[in-house]
N, C-alpha and C. Protein backbone atom coordinates (compact mmCIF):
# COMPACT_ATOMS: atom_id res chain seq x y z
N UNK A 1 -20.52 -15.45 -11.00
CA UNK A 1 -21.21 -14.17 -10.93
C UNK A 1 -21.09 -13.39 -12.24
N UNK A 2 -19.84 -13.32 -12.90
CA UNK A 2 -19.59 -12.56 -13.83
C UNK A 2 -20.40 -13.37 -15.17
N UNK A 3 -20.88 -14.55 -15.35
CA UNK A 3 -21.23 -15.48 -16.25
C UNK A 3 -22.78 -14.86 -15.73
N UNK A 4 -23.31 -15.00 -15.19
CA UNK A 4 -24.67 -14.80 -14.68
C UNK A 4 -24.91 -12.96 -14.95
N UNK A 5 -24.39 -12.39 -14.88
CA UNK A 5 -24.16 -10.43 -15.29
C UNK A 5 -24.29 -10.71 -16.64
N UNK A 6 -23.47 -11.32 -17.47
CA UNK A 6 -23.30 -11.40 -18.87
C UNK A 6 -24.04 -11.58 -19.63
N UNK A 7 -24.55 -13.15 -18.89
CA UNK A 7 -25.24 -13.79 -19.77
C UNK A 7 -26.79 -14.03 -19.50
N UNK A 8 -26.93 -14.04 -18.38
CA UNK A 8 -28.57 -14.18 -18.05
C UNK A 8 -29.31 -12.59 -17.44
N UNK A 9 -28.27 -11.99 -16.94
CA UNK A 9 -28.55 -10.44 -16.67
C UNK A 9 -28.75 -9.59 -17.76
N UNK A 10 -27.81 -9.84 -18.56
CA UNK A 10 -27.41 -8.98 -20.22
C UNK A 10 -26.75 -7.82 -19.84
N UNK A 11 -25.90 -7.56 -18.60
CA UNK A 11 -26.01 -5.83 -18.33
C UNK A 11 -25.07 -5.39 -18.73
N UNK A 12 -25.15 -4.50 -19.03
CA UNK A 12 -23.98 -3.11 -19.65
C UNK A 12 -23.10 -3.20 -19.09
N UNK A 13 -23.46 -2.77 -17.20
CA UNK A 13 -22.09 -2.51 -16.53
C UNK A 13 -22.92 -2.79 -15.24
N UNK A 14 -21.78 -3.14 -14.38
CA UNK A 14 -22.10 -3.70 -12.71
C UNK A 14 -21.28 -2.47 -12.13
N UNK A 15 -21.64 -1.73 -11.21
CA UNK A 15 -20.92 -0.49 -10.13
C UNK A 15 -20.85 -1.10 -9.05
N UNK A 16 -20.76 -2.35 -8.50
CA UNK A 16 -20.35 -3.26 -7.93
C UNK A 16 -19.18 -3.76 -7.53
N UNK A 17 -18.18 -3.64 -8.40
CA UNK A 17 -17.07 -4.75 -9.37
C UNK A 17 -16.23 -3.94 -7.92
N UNK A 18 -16.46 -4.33 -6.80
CA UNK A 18 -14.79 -4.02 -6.10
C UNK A 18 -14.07 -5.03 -5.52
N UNK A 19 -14.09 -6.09 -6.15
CA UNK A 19 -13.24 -7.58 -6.01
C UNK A 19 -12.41 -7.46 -7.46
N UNK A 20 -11.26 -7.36 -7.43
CA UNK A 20 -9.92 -7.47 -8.79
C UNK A 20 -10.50 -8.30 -9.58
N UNK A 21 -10.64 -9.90 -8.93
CA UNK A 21 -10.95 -10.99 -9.90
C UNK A 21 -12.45 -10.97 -10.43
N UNK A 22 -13.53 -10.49 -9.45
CA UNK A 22 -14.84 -10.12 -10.33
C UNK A 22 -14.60 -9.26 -11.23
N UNK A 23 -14.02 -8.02 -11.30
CA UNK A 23 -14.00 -7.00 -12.39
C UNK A 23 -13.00 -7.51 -13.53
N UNK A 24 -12.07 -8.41 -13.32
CA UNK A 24 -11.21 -8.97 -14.44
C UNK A 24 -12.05 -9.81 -14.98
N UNK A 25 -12.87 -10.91 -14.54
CA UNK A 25 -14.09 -11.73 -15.04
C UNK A 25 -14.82 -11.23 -15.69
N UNK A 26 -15.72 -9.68 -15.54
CA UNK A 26 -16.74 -8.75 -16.24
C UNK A 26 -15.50 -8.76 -17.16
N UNK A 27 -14.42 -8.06 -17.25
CA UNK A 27 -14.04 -7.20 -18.38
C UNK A 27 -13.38 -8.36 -19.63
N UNK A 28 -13.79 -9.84 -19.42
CA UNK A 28 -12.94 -10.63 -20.24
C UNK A 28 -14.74 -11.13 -21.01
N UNK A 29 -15.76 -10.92 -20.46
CA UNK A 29 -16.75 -10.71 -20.90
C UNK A 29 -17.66 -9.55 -21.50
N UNK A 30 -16.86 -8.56 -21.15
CA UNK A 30 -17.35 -7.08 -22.31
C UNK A 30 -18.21 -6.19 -21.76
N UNK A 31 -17.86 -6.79 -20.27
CA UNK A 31 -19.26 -6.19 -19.25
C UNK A 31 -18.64 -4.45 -18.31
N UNK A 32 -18.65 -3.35 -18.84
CA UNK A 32 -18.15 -1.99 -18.14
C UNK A 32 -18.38 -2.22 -16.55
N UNK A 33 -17.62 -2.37 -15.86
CA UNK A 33 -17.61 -2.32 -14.47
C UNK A 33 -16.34 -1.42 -13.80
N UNK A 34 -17.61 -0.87 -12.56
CA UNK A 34 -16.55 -0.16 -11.78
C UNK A 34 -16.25 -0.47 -10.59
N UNK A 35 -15.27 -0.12 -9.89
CA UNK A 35 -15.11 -0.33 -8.26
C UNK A 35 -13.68 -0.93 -8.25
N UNK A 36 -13.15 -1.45 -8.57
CA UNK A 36 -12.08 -2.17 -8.47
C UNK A 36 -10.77 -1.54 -7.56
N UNK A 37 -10.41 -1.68 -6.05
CA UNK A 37 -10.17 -0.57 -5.45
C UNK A 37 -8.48 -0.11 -6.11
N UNK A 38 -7.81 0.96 -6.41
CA UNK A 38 -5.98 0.67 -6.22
C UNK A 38 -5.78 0.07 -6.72
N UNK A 39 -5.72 -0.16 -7.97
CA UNK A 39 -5.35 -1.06 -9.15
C UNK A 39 -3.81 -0.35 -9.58
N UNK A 40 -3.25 -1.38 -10.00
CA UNK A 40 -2.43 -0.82 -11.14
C UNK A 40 -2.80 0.41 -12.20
N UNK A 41 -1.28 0.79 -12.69
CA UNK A 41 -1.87 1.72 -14.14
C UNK A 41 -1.83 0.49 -15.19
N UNK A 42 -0.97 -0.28 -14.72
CA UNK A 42 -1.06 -1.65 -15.94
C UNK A 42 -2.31 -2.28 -16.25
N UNK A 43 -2.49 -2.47 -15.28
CA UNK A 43 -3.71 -3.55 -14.82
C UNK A 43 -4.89 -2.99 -15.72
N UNK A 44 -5.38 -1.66 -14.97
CA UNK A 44 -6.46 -0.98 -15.74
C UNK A 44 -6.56 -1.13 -17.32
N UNK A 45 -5.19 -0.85 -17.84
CA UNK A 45 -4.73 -0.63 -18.74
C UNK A 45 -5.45 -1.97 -19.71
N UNK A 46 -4.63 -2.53 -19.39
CA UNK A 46 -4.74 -4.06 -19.76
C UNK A 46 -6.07 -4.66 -20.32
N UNK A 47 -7.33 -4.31 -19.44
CA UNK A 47 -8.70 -4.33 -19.24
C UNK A 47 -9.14 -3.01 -19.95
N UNK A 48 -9.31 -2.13 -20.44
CA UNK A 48 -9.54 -0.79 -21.10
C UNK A 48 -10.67 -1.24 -22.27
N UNK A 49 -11.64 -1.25 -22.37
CA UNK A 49 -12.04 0.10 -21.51
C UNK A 49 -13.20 -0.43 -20.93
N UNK A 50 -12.81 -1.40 -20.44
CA UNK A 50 -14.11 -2.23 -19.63
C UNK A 50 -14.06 -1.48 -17.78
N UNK A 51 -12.73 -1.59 -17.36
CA UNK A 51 -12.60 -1.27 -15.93
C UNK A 51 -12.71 0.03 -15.64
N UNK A 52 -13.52 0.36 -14.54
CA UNK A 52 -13.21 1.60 -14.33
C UNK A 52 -13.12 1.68 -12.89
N UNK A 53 -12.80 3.13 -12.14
CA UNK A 53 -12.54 3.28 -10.85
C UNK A 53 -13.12 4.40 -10.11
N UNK A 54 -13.64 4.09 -8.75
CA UNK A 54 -13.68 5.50 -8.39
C UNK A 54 -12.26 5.99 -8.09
N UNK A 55 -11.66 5.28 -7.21
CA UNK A 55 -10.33 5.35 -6.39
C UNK A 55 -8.94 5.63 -7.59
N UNK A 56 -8.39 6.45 -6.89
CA UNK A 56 -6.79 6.90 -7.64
C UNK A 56 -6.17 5.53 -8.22
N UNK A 57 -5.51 5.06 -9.13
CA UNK A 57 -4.79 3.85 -9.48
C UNK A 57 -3.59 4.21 -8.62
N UNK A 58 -3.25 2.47 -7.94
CA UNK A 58 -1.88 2.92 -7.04
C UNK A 58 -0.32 3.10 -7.42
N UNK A 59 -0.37 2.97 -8.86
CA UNK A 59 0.59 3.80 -9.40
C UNK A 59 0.76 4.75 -9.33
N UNK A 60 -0.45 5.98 -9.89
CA UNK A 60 -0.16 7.68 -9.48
C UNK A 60 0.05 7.47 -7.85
N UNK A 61 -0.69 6.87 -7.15
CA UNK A 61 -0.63 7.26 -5.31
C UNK A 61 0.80 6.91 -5.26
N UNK A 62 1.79 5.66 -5.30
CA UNK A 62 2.95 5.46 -5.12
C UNK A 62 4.02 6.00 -5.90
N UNK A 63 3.98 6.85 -7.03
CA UNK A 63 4.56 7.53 -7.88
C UNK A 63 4.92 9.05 -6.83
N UNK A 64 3.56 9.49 -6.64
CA UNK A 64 3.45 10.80 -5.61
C UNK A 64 4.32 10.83 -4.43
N UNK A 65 4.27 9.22 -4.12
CA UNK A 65 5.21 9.47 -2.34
C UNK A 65 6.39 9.01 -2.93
N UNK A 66 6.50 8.23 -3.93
CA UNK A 66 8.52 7.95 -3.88
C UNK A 66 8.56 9.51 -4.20
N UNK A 67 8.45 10.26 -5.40
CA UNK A 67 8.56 11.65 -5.51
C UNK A 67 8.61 12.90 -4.69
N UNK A 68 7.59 12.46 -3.47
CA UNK A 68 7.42 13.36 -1.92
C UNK A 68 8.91 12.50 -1.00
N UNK A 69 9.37 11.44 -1.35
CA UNK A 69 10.43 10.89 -0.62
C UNK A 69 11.55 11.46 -1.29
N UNK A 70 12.10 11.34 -2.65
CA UNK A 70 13.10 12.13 -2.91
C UNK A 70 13.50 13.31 -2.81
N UNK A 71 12.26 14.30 -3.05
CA UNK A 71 12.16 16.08 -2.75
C UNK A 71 12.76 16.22 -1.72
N UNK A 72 11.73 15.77 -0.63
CA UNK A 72 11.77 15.99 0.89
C UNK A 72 12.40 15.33 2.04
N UNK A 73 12.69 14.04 1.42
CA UNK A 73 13.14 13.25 3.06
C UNK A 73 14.60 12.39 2.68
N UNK A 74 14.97 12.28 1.37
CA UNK A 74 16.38 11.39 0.94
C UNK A 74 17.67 12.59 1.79
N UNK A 75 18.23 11.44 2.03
CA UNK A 75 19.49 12.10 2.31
C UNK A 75 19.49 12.89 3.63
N UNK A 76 18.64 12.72 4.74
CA UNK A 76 17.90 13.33 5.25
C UNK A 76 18.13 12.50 6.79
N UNK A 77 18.47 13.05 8.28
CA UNK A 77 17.95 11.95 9.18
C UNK A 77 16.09 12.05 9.48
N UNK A 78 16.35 10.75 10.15
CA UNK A 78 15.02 10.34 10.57
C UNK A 78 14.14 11.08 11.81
N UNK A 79 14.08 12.30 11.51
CA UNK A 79 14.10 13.62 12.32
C UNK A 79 12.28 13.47 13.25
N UNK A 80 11.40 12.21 12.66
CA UNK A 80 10.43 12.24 12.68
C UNK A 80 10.11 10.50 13.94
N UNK A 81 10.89 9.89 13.51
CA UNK A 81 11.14 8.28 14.50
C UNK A 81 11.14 9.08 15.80
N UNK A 82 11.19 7.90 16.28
CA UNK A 82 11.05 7.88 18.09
C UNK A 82 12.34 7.17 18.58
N UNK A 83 12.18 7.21 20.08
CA UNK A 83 13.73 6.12 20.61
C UNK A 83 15.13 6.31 19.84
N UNK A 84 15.45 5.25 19.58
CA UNK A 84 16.78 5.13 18.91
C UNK A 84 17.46 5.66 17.76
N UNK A 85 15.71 5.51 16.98
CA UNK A 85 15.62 5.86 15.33
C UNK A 85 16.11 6.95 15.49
N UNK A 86 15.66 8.29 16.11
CA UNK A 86 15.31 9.41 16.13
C UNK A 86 16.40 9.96 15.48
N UNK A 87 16.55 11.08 14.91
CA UNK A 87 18.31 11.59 14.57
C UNK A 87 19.08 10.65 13.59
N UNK A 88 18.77 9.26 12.96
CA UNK A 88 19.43 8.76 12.07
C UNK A 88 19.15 9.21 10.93
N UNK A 89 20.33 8.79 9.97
CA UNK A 89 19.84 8.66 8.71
C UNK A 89 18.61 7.83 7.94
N UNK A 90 17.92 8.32 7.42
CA UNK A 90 17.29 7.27 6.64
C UNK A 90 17.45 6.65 6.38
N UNK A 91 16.70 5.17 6.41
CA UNK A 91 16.67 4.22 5.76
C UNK A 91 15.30 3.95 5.65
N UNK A 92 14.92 3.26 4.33
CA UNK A 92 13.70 3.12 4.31
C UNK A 92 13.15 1.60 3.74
N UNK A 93 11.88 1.19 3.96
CA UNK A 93 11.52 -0.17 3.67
C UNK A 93 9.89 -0.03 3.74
N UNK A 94 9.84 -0.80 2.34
CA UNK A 94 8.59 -0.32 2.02
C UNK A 94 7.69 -1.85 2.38
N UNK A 95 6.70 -2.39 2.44
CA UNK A 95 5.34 -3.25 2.95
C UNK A 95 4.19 -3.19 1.30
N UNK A 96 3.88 -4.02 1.32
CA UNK A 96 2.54 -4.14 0.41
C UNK A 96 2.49 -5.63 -0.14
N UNK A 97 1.29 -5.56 -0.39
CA UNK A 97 0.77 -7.31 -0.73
C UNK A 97 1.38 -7.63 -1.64
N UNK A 98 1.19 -9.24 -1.55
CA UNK A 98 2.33 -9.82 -2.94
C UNK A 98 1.56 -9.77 -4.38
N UNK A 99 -0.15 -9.30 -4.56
CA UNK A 99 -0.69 -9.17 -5.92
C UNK A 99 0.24 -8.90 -7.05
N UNK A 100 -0.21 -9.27 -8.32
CA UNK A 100 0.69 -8.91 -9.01
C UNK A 100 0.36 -7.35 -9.07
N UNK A 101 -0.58 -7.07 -9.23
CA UNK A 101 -1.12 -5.87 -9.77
C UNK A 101 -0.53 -4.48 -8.11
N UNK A 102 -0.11 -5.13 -7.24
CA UNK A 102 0.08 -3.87 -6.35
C UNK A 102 1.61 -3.87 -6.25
N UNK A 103 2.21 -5.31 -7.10
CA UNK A 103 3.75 -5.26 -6.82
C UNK A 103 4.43 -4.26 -7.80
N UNK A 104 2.96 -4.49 -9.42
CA UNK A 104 3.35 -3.15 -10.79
C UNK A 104 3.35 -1.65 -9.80
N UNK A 105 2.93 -1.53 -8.92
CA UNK A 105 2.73 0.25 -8.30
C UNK A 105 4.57 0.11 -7.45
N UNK A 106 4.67 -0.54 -6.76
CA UNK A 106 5.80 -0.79 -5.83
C UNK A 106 7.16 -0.56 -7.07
N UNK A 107 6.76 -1.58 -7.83
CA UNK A 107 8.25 -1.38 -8.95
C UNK A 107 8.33 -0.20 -9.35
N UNK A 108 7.28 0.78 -9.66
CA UNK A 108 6.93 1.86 -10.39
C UNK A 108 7.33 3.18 -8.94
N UNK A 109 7.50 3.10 -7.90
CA UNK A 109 7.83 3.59 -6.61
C UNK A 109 9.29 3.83 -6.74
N UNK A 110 9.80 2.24 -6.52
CA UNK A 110 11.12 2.11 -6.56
C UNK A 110 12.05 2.52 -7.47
N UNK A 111 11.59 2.73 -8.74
CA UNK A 111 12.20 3.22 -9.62
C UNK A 111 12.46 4.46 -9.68
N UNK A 112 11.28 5.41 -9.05
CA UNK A 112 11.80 6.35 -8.71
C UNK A 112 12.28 6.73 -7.71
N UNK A 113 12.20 6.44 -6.72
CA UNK A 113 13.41 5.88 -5.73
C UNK A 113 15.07 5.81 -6.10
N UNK A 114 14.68 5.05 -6.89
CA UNK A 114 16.19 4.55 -7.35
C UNK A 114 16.79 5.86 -8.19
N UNK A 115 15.94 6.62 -9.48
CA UNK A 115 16.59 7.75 -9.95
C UNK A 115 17.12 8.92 -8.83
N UNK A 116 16.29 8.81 -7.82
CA UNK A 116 16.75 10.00 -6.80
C UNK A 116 17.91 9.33 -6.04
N UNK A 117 18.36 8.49 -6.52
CA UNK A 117 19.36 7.79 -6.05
C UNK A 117 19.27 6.90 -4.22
N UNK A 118 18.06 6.31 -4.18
CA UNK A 118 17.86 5.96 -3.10
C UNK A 118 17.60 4.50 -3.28
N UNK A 119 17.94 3.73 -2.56
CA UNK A 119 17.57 2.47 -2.33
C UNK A 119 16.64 1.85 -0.78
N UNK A 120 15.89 1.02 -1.41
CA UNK A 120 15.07 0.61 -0.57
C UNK A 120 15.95 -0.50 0.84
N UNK A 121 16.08 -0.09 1.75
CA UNK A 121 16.65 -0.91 2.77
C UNK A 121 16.07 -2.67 2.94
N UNK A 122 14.40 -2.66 2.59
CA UNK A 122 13.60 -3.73 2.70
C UNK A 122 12.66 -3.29 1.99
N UNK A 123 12.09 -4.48 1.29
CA UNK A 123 11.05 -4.51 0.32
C UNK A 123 10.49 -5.88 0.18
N UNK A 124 9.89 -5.64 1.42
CA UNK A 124 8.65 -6.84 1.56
C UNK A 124 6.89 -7.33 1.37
N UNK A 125 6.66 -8.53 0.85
CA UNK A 125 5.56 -8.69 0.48
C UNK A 125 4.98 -9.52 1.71
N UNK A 126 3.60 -9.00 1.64
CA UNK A 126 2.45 -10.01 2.38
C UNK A 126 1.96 -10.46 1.38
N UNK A 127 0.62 -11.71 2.21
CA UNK A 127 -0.69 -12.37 1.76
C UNK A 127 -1.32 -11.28 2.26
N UNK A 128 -2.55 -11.57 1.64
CA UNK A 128 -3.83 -10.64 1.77
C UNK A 128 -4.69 -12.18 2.64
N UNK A 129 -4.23 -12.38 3.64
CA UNK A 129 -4.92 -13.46 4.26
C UNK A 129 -5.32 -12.89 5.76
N UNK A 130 -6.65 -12.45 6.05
CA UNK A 130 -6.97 -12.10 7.26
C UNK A 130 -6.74 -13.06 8.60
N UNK A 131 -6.74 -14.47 8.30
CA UNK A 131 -6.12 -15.18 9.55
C UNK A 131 -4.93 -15.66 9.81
N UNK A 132 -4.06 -15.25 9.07
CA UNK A 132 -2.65 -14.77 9.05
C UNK A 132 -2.15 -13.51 9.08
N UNK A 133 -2.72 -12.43 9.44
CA UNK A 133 -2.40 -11.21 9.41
C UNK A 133 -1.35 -10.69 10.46
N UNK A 134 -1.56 -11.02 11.59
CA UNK A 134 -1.02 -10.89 12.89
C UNK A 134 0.25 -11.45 12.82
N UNK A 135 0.08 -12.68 12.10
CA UNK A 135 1.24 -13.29 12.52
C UNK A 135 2.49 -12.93 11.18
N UNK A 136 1.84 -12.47 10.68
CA UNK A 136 2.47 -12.00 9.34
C UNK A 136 3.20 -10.84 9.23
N UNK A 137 2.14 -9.93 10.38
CA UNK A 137 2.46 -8.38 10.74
C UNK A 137 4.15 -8.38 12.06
N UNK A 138 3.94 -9.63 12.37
CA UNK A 138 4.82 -9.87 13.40
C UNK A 138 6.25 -9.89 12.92
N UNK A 139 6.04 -10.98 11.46
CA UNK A 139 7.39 -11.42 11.31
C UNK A 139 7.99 -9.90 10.71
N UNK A 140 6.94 -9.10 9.84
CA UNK A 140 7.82 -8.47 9.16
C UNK A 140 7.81 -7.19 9.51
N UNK A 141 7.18 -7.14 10.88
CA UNK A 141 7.78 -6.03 12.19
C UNK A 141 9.31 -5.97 12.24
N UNK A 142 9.43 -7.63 12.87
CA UNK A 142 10.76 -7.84 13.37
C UNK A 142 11.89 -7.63 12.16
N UNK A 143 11.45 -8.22 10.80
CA UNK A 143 12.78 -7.94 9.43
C UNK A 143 13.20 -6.37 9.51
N UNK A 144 11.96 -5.40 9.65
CA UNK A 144 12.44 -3.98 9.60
C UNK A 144 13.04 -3.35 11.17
N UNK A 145 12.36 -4.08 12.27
CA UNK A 145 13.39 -3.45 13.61
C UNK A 145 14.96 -4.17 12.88
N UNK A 146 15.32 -5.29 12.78
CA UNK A 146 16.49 -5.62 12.47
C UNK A 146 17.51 -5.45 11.34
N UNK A 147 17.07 -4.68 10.65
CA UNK A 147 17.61 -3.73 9.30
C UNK A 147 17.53 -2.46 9.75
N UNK A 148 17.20 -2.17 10.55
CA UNK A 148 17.22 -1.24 11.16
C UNK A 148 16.79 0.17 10.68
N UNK A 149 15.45 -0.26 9.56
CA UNK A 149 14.46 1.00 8.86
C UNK A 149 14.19 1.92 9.64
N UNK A 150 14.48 3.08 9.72
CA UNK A 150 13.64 4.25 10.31
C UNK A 150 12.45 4.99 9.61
N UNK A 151 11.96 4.24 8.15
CA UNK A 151 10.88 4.41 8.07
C UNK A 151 10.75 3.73 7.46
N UNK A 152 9.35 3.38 7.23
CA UNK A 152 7.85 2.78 6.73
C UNK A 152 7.16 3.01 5.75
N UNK A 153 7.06 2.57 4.28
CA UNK A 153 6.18 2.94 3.53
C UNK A 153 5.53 1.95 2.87
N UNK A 154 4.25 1.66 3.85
CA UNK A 154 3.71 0.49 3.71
C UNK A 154 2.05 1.21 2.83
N UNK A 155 2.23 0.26 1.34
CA UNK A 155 1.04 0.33 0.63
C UNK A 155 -0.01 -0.81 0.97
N UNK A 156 -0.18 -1.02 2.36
CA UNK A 156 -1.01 -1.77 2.76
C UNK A 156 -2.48 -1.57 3.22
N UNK A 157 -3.15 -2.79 3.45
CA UNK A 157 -5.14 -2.87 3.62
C UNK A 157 -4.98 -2.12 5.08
N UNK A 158 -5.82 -1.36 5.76
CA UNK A 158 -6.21 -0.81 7.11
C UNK A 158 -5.99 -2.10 8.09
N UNK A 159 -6.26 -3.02 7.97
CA UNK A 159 -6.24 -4.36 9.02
C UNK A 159 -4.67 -4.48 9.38
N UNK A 160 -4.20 -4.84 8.08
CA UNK A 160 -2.25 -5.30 8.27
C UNK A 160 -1.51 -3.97 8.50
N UNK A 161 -2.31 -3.23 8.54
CA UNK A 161 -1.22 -1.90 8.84
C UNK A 161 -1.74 -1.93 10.61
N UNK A 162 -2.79 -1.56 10.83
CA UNK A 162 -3.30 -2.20 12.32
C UNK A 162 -2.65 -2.72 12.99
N UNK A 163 -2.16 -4.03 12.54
CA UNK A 163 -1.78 -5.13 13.33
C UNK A 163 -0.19 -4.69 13.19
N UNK A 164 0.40 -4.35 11.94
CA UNK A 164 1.94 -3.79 12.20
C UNK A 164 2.13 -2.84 13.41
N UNK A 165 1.13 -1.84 13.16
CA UNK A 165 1.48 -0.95 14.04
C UNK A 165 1.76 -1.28 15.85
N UNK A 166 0.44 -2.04 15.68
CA UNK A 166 0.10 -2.85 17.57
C UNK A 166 1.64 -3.59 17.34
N UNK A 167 2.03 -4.41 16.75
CA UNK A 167 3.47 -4.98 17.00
C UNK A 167 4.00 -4.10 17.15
N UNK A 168 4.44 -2.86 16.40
CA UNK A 168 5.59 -1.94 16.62
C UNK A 168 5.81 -1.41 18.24
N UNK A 169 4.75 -1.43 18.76
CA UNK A 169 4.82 -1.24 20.00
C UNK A 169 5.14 -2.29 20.86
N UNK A 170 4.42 -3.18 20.56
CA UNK A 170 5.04 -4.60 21.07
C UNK A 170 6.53 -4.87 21.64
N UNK A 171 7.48 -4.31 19.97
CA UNK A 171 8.60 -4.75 19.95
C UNK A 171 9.40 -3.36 20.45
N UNK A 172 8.45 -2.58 21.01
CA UNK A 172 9.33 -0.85 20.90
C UNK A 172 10.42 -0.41 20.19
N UNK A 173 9.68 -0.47 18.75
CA UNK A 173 10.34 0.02 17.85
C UNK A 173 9.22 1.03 17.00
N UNK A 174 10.18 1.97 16.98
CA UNK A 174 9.95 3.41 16.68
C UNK A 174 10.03 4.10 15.67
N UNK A 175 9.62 3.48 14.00
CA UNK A 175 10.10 4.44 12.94
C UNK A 175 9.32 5.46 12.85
N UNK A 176 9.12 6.45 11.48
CA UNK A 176 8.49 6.94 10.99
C UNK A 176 7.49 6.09 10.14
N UNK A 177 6.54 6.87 9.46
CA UNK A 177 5.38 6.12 9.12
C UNK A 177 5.16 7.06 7.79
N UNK A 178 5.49 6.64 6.67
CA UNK A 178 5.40 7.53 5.63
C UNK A 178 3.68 7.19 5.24
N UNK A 179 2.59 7.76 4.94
CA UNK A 179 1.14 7.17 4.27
C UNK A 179 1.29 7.26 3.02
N UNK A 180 0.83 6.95 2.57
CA UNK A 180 0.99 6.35 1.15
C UNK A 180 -0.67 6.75 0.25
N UNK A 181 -1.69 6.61 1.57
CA UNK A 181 -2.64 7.16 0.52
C UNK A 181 -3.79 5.73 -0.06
N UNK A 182 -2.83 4.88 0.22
CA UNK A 182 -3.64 3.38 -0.76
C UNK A 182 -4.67 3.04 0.62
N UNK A 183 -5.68 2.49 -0.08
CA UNK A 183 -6.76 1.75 1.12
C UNK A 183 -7.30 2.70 1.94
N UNK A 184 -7.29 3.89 1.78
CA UNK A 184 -8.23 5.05 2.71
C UNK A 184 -7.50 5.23 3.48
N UNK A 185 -6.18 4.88 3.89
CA UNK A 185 -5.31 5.05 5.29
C UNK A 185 -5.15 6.26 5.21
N UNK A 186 -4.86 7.42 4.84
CA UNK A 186 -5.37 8.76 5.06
C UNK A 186 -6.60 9.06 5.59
N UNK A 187 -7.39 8.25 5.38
CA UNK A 187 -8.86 8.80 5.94
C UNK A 187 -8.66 8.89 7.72
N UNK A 188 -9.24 9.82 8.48
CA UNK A 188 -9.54 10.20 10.27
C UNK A 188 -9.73 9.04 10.32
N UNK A 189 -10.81 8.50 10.04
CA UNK A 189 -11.48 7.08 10.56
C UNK A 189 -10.52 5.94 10.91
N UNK A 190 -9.97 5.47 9.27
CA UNK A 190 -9.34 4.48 8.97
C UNK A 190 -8.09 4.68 10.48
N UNK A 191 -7.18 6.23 10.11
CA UNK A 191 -6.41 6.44 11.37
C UNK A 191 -6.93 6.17 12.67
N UNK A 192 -8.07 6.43 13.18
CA UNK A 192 -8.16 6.24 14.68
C UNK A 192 -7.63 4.90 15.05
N UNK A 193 -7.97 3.97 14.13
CA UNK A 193 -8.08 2.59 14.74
C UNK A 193 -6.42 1.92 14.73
N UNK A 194 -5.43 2.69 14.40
CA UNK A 194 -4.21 2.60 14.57
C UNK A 194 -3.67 2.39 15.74
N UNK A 195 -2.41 1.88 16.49
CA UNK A 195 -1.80 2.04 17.32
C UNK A 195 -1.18 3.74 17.79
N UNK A 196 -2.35 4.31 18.59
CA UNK A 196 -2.01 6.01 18.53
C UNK A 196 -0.93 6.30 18.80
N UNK A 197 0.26 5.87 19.34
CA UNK A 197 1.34 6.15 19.57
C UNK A 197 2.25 6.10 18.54
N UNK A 198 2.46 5.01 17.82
CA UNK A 198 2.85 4.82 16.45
C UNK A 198 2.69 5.78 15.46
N UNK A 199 1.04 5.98 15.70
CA UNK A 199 0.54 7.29 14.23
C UNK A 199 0.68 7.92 14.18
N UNK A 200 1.29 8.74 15.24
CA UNK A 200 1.30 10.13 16.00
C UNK A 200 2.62 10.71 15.51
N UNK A 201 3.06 9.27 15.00
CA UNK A 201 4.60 9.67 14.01
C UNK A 201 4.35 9.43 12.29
N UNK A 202 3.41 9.60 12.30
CA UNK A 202 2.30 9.32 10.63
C UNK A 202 2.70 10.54 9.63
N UNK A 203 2.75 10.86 8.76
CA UNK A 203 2.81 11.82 7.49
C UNK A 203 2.68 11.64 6.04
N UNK A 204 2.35 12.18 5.36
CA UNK A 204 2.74 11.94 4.22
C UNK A 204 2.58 13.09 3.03
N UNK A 205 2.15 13.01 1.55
CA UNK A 205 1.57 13.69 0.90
C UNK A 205 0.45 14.33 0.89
């Protein structure tokens, strides 16, 4: 596609480009494209000044909530969980795909994390594989009931947060749900289609 834009299209720029690897393809060909959803600040970077975005890079979005996590919730019980959680201390464990480009936002999280002197309880990666989602959402339901996270700060797609959530109930387990902001999961919409009981313990920036 990106060979065919370039070279038999001739075009300037595609407002198209919201696949990572199509817009990395345009920009290694000289072609200005936008769309690329939650990118890195690296990433963009890297590609300059070919890529562009409508959407926030998920560095500033995950920069904002470790920063809304140290202010407001470190050191802090889990005043917001359900069941068991409820009344503990924090612990926290963060979710997001294994890309390279969304693991640069996560390191860039944790770090500040880490200056506010907090450590991540769990820090786990998915596939971005829709027929593994469920079963994916399952296992790493169960890693955070058994570390015993009372919250959630998952920079994940609307689908795998979906399917976490329907497990969390599954397994009646009860954290908090920090949003993060990445993938529209702030948006009403994106929320309805959540496990409502789960969301209903939702917050964020």
């Amino acid at each position: 596609d990106a060979l065919k834009v370039s070279q038999e299209i001739k075009a300037f720029a595609d407002i198209s480009a919201v696949s990572p690897i199509y817009a990395d393809a345009l920009a290694r060909r000289g072609v200005v494209n936008i769309g690329a959803p939650f990118m890195s600040r690296e990433w963009l970077s890297q590609r300059s000044p070919y890529v562009w975005s409508q959407f926030t890079d998920c560095s500033t979005s995950i920069e904002s909530v470790g920063s809304y996590y140290v202010t407001k919730m470190a050191n802090q019980n889990a005043d917001l969980a359900g069941g068991e959680l409820k009344g503990q201390p924090r612990k926290v464990g963060i979710i997001a795909p294994e890309n390279s480009w969304y693991q640069e936002c996560v390191a860039a999280g944790v770090r500040i994390l880490q200056s506010g002197g907090v450590s991540p309880t769990l820090n786990e990666r998915y596939r971005v594989e829709i027929n593994q989602m469920s079963i994916q959402a399952g296992e790493k339901l169960a890693k955070l009931k058994a570390a015993g996270v009372t919250t959630v700060v998952c920079g994940c797609d609307p689908l795998f947060l979906t399917f976490l959530t329907a497990k969390a109930k599954e397994q009646n387990y009860n954290p908090e749900w920090l949003i993060t902001g990445v993938a529209l999961i702030d948006n009403d919409m994106i929320g309805s289609i959540m496990e409502p009981g789960q969301w209903s313990r939702s917050f964020g920036v």
